[in-house]
C-alpha atoms as a PDB file:
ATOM      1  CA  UNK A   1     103.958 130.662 105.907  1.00  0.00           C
ATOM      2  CA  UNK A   2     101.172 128.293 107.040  1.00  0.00           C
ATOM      3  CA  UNK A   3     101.358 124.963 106.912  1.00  0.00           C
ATOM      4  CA  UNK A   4      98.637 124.635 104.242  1.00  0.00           C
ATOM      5  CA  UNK A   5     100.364 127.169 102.005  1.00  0.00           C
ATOM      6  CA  UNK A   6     103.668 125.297 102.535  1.00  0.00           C
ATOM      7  CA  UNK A   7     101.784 122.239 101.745  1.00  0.00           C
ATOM      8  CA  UNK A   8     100.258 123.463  98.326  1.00  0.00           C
ATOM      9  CA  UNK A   9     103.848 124.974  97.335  1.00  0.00           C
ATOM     10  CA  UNK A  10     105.297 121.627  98.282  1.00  0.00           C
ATOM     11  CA  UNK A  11     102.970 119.469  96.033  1.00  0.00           C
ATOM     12  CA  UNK A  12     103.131 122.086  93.138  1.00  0.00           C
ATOM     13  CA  UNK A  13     107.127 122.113  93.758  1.00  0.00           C
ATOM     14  CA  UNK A  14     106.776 118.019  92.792  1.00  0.00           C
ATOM     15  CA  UNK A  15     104.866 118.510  90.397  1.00  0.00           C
ATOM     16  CA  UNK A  16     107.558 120.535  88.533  1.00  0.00           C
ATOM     17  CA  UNK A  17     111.085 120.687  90.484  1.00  0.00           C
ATOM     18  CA  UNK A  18     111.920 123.580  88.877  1.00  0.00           C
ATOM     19  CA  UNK A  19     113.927 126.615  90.974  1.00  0.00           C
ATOM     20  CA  UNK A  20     114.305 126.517  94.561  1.00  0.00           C
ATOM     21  CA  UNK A  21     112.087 124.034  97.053  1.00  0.00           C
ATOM     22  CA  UNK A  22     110.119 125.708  99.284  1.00  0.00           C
ATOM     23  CA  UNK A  23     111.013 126.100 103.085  1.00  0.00           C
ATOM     24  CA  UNK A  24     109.267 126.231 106.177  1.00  0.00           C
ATOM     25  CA  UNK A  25     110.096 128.429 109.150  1.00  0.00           C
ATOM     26  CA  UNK A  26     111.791 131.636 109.649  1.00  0.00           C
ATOM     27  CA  UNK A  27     115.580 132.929 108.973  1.00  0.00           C
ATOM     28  CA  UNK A  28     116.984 134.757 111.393  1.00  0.00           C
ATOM     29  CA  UNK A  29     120.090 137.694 110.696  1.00  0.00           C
ATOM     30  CA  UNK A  30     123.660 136.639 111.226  1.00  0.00           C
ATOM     31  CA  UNK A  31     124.909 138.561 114.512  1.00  0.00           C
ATOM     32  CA  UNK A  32     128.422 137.662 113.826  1.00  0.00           C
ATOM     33  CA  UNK A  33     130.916 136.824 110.816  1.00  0.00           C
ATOM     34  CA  UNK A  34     132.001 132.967 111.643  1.00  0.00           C
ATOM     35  CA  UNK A  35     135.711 134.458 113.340  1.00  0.00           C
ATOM     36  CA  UNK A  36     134.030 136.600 115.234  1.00  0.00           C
ATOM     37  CA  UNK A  37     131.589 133.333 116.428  1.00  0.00           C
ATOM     38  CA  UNK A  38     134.713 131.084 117.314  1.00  0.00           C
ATOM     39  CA  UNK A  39     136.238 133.372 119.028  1.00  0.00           C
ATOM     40  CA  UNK A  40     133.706 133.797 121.417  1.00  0.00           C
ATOM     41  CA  UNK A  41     133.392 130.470 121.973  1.00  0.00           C
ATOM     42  CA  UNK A  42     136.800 129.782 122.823  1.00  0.00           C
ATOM     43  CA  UNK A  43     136.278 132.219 125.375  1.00  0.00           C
ATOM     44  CA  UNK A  44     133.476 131.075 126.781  1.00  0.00           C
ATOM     45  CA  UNK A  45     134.660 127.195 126.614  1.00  0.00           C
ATOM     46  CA  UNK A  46     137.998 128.417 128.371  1.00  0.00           C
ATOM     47  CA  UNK A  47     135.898 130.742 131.451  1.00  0.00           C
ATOM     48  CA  UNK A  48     134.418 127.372 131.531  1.00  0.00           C
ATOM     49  CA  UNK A  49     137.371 125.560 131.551  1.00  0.00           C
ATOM     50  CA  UNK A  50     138.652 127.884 134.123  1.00  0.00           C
ATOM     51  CA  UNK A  51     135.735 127.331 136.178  1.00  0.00           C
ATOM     52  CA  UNK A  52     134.906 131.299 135.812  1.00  0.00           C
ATOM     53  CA  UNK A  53     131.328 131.859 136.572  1.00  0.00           C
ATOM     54  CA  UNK A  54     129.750 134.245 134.172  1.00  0.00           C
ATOM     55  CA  UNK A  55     126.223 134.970 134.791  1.00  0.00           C
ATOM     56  CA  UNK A  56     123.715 135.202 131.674  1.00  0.00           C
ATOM     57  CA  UNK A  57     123.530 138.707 131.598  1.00  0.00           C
ATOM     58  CA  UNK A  58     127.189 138.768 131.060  1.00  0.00           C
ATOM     59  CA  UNK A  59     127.295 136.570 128.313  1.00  0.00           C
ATOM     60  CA  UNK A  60     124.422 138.622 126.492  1.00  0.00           C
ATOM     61  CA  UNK A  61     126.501 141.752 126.706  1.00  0.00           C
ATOM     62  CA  UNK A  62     129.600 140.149 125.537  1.00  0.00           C
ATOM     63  CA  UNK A  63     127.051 139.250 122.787  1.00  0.00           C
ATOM     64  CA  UNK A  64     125.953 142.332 122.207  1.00  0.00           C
ATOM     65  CA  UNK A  65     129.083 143.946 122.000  1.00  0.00           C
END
């Protein structure tokens, strides 16, 4: 949306706060469910920990698995 749209929706939105406010921006999908998140990160906080060096690429396909 463009910032003059989002402005005209705003001010019509105060107008009459009725349903939902508008938003700016984009959503993005959800990649994982929130388990499936935290554990990930736990393993990636405890390579760290370990001082395990995993390159970017590696991290992407453990993201993409």
């Amino acid at each position: 949306m463009s910032l003059s749209r989002y402005t005209k929706k705003k001010e019509a939105y105060q107008a009459n706060p009725e349903g939902k406010a508008p938003s700016m921006g984009y959503t993005f999908p959800t990649i994982f469910i929130e388990e499936e998140e935290n554990v990930l990160s736990d393993y990636l906080l405890t390579c760290a920990a370990s001082n395990y060096g995993l390159t970017t690429k590696l991290i992407v396909y453990l993201h993409s698995r």
